[in-house]
Protein backbone atom coordinates (compact mmCIF):
# COMPACT_ATOMS: atom_id res chain seq x y z
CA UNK A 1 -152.74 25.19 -157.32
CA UNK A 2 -154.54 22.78 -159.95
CA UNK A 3 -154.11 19.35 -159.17
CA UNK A 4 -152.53 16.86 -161.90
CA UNK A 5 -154.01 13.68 -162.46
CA UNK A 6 -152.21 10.54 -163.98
CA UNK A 7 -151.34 6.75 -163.63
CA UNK A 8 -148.21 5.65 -162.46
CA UNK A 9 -145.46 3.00 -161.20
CA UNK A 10 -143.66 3.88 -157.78
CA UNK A 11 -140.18 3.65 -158.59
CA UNK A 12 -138.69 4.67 -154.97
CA UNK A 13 -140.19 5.04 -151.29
CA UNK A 14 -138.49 6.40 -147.96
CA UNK A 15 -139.69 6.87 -144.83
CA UNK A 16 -139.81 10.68 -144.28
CA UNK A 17 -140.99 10.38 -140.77
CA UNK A 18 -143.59 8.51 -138.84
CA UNK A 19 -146.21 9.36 -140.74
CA UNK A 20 -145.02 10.35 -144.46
CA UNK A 21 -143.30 8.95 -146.80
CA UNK A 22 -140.99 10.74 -149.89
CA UNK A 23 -142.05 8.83 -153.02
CA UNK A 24 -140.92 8.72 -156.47
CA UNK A 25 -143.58 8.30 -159.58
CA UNK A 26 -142.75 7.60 -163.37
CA UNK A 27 -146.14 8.59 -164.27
CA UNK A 28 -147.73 8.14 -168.24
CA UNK A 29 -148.21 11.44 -168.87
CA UNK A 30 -145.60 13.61 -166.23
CA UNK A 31 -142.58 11.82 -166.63
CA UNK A 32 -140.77 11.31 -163.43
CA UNK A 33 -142.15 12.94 -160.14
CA UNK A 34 -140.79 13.33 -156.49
CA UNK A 35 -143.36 13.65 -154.12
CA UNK A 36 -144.32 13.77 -150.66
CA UNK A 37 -147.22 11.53 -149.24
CA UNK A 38 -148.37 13.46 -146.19
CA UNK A 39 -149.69 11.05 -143.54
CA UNK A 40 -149.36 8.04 -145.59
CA UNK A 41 -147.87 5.53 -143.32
CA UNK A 42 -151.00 6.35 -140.79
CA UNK A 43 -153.07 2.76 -141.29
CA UNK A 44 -156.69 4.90 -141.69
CA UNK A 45 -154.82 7.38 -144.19
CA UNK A 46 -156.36 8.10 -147.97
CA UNK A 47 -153.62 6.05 -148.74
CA UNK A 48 -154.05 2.78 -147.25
CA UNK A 49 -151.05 2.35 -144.70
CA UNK A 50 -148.58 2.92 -147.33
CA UNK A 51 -147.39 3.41 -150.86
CA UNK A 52 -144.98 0.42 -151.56
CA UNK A 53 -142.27 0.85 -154.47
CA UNK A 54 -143.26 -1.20 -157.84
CA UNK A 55 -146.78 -0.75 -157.53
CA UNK A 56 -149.02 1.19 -159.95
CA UNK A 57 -152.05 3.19 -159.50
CA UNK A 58 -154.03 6.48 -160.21
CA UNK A 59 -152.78 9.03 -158.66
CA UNK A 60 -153.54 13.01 -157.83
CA UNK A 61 -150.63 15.59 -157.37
CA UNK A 62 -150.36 19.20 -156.88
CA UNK A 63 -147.03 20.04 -158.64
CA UNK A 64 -144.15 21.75 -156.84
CA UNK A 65 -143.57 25.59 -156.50
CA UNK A 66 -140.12 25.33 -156.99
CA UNK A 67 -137.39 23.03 -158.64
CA UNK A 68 -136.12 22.16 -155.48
CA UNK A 69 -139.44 21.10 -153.78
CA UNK A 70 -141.57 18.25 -153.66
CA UNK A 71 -144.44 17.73 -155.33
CA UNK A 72 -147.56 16.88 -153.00
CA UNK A 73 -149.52 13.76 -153.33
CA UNK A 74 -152.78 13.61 -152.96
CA UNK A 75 -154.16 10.49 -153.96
CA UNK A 76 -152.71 7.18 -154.89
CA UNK A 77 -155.18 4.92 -156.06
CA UNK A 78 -153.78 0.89 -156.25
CA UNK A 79 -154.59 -0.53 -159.61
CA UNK A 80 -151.63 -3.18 -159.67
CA UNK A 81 -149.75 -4.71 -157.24
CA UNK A 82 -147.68 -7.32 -159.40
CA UNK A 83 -147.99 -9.71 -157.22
CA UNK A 84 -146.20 -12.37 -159.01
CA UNK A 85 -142.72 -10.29 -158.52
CA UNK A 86 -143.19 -11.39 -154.65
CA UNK A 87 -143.01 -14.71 -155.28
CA UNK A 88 -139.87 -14.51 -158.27
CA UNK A 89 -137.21 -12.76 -156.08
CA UNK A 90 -134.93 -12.41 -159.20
CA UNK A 91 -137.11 -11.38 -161.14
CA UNK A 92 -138.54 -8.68 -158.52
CA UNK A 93 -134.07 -7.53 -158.27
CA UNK A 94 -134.22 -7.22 -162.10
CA UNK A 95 -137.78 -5.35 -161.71
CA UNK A 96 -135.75 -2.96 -158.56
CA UNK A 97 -132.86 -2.57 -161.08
CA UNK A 98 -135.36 -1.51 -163.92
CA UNK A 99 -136.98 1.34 -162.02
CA UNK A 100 -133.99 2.43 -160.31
CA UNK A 101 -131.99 3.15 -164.12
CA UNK A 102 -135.65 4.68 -164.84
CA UNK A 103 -135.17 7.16 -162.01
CA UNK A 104 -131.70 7.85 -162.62
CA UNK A 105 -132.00 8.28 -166.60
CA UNK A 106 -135.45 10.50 -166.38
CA UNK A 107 -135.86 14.37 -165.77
CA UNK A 108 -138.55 15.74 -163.61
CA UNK A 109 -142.12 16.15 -165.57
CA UNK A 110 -140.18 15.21 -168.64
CA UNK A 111 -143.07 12.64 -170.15
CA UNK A 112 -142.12 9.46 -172.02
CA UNK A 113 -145.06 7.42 -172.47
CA UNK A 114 -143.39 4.28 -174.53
CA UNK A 115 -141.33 3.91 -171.73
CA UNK A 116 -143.96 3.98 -169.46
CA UNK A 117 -145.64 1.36 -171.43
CA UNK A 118 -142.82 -1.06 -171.97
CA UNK A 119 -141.92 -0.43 -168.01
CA UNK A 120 -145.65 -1.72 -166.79
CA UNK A 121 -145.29 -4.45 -169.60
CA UNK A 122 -142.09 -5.30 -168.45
CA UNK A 123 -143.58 -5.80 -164.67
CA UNK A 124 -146.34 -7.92 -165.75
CA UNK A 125 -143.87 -10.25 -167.23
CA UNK A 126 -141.53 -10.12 -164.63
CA UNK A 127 -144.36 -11.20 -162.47
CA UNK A 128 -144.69 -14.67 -164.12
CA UNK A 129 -141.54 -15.46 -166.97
CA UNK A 130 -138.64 -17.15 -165.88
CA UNK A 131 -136.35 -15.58 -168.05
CA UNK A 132 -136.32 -12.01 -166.33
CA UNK A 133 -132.60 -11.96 -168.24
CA UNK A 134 -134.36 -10.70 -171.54
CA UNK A 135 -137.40 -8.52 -170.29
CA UNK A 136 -134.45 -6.43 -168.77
CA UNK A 137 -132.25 -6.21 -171.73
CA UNK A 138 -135.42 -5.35 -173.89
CA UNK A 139 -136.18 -2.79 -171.22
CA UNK A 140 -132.98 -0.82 -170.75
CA UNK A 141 -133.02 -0.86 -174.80
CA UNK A 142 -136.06 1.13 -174.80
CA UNK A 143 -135.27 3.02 -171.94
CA UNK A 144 -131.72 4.63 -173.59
CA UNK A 145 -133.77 5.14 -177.17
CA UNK A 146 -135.94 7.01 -175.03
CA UNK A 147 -133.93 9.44 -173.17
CA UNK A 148 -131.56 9.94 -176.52
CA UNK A 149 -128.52 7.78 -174.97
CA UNK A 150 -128.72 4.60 -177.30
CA UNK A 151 -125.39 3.51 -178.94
CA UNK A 152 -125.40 2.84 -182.88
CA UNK A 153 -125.47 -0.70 -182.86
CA UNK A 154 -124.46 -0.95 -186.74
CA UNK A 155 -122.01 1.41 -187.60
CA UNK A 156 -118.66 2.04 -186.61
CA UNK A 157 -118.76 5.00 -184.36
CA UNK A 158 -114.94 6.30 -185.45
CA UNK A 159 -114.98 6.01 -189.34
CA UNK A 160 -118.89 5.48 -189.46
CA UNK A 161 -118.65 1.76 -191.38
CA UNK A 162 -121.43 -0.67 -191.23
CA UNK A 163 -120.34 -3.21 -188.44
CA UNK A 164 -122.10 -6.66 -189.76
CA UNK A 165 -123.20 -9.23 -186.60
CA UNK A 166 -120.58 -12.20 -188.01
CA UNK A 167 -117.86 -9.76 -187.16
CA UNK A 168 -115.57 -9.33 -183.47
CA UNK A 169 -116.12 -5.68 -182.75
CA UNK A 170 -115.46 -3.33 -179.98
CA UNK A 171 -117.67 -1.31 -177.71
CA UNK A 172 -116.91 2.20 -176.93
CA UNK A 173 -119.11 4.06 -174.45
CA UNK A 174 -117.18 7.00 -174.57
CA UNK A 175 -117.73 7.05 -178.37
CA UNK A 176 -121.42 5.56 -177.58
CA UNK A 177 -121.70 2.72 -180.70
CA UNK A 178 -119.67 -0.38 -181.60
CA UNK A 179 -115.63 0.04 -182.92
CA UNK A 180 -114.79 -1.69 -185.94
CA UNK A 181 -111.47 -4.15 -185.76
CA UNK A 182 -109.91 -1.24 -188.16
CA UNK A 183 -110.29 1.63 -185.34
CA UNK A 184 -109.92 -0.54 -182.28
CA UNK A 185 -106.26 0.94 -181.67
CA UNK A 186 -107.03 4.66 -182.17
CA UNK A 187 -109.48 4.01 -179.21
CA UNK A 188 -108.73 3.21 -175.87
CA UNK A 189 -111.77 2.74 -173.84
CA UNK A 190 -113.05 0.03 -175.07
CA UNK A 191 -114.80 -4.04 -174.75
CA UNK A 192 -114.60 -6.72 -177.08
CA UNK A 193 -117.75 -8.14 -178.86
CA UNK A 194 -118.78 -11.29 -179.99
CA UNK A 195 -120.80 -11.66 -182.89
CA UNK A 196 -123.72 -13.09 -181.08
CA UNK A 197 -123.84 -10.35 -178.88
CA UNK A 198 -123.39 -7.71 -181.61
CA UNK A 199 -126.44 -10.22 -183.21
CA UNK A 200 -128.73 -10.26 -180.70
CA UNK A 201 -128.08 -5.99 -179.88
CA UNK A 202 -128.67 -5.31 -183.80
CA UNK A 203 -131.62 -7.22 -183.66
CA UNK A 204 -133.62 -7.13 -180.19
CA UNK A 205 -136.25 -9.37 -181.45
CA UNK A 206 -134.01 -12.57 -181.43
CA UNK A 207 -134.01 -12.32 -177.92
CA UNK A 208 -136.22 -14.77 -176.73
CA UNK A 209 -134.33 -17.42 -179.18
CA UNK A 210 -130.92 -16.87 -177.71
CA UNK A 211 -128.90 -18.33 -175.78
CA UNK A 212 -128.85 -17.30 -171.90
CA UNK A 213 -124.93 -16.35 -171.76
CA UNK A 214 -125.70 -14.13 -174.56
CA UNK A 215 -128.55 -12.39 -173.13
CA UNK A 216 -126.54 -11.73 -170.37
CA UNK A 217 -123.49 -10.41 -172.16
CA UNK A 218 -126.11 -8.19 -174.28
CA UNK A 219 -127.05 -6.86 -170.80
CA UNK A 220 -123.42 -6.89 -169.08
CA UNK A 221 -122.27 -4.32 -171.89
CA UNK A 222 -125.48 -2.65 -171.44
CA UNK A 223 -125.35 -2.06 -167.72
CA UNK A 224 -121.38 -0.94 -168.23
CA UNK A 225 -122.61 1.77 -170.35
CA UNK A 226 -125.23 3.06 -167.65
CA UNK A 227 -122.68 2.67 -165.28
CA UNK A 228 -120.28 4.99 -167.56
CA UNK A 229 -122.79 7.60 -168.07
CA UNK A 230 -123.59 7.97 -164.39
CA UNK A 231 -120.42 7.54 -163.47
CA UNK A 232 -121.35 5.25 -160.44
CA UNK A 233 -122.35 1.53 -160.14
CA UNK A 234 -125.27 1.22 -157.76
CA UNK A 235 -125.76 -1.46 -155.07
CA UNK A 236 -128.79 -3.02 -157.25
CA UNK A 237 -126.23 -2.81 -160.36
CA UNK A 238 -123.94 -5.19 -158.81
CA UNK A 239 -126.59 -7.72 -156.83
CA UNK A 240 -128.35 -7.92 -160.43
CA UNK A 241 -125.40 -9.16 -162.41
CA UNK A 242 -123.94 -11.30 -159.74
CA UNK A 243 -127.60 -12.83 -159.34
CA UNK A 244 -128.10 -13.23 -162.75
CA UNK A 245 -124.68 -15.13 -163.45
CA UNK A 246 -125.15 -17.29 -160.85
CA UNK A 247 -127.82 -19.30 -162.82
């Protein structure tokens, strides 16, 4: 079997006995990959004692013979540690929320490389920002353009009407896009926007210039509609947006 090289971000590790470990990659060129680190945990192993989740490295797989196997891992060369997220511990929750919605929202060998890119960017700022509240948003942005799950943020997603930012609006995720004041009552799942936060989702950019509640909104509504589409809310998806309020 040829063996696959890449770099990649460990998004998940477990303990798959004394010695091994089960280890999800979001490699640059594969896409997502479950693996299995033979003799990893061993302290003289190729791999160094270890493979700890949110680092990034080269790596060297043989792919798996079946869809319900593991790939095998053969190499897992550190590159980048982000060591800053250690010493940020929100930051390092929003960083664990980011890769575990990356895992979720990903197929197996299914390659996006701008969301590789703006996942390792989003690390390295997450390492040393303070506002971690608007690297996430940014990232789970990118992360449903990628994968083909993004809402329309400007028009009206029952009679397909441009929804301006200085307007209330609704959010449907059932409907996946914003709900104009005219359709509101024809829909009943629904959450009421604010113009900032239909603003600042419209136009990602002003970000940075915003204020923190409506960052957080932005990414309250955001992290409803991963929840919807799973149809679960994880452990890290609560922890995050209590942690984050509590600023």
């Amino acid at each position: 079997m040829t063996a696959l090289k890449d770099q990649a971000v460990c998004l998940r590790v477990h303990n798959y006995s004394e010695t091994s470990q089960i280890v999800t990659l979001f490699g640059r060129a594969s896409g997502r990959v479950r693996t299995i680190a033979k003799g990893s945990r061993r302290a003289r192993a190729r791999f160094g004692g270890g493979i700890d989740m949110l680092t990034a490295g080269h790596v060297v797989f043989f792919p798996a013979r079946s869809a319900a196997a593991l790939a095998v891992l053969g190499e897992f060369q550190l590159t980048e540690s982000f060591a800053g997220l250690r010493r940020r511990l929100r930051n390092l929750y929003c960083a664990q929320y980011a890769a575990e919605m990356i895992a979720e929202f990903t197929e197996d060998l299914d390659p996006h490389q701008k969301l590789y890119d703006a996942f390792y960017q989003a690390l390295q700022d997450l390492s040393h920002q303070d506002r971690p509240e608007i690297t996430l948003l940014l990232l789970e942005l990118t992360l449903l353009r990628e994968v083909g799950l993004a809402p329309d943020w400007h028009n009206c997603a029952a009679c397909s009407r441009p929804v301006a930012h200085d307007q209330n609006a609704y959010f449907s995720s059932g409907s996946s896009g914003l709900i104009c004041r005219k359709c509101a009552s024809k829909i009943t799942e629904k959450r009421p926007l604010n113009p900032r936060t239909i603003k600042i989702l419209q136009n990602p950019q002003t970000a940075p210039a915003a204020l923190t509640q409506t960052v957080l909104d932005a990414h309250e509504l955001l992290s409803y509609h991963q929840r919807q589409l799973l149809g679960k809310q994880t452990k890290i998806m609560t922890f995050v947006n209590q942690l984050l309020r509590k600023k």
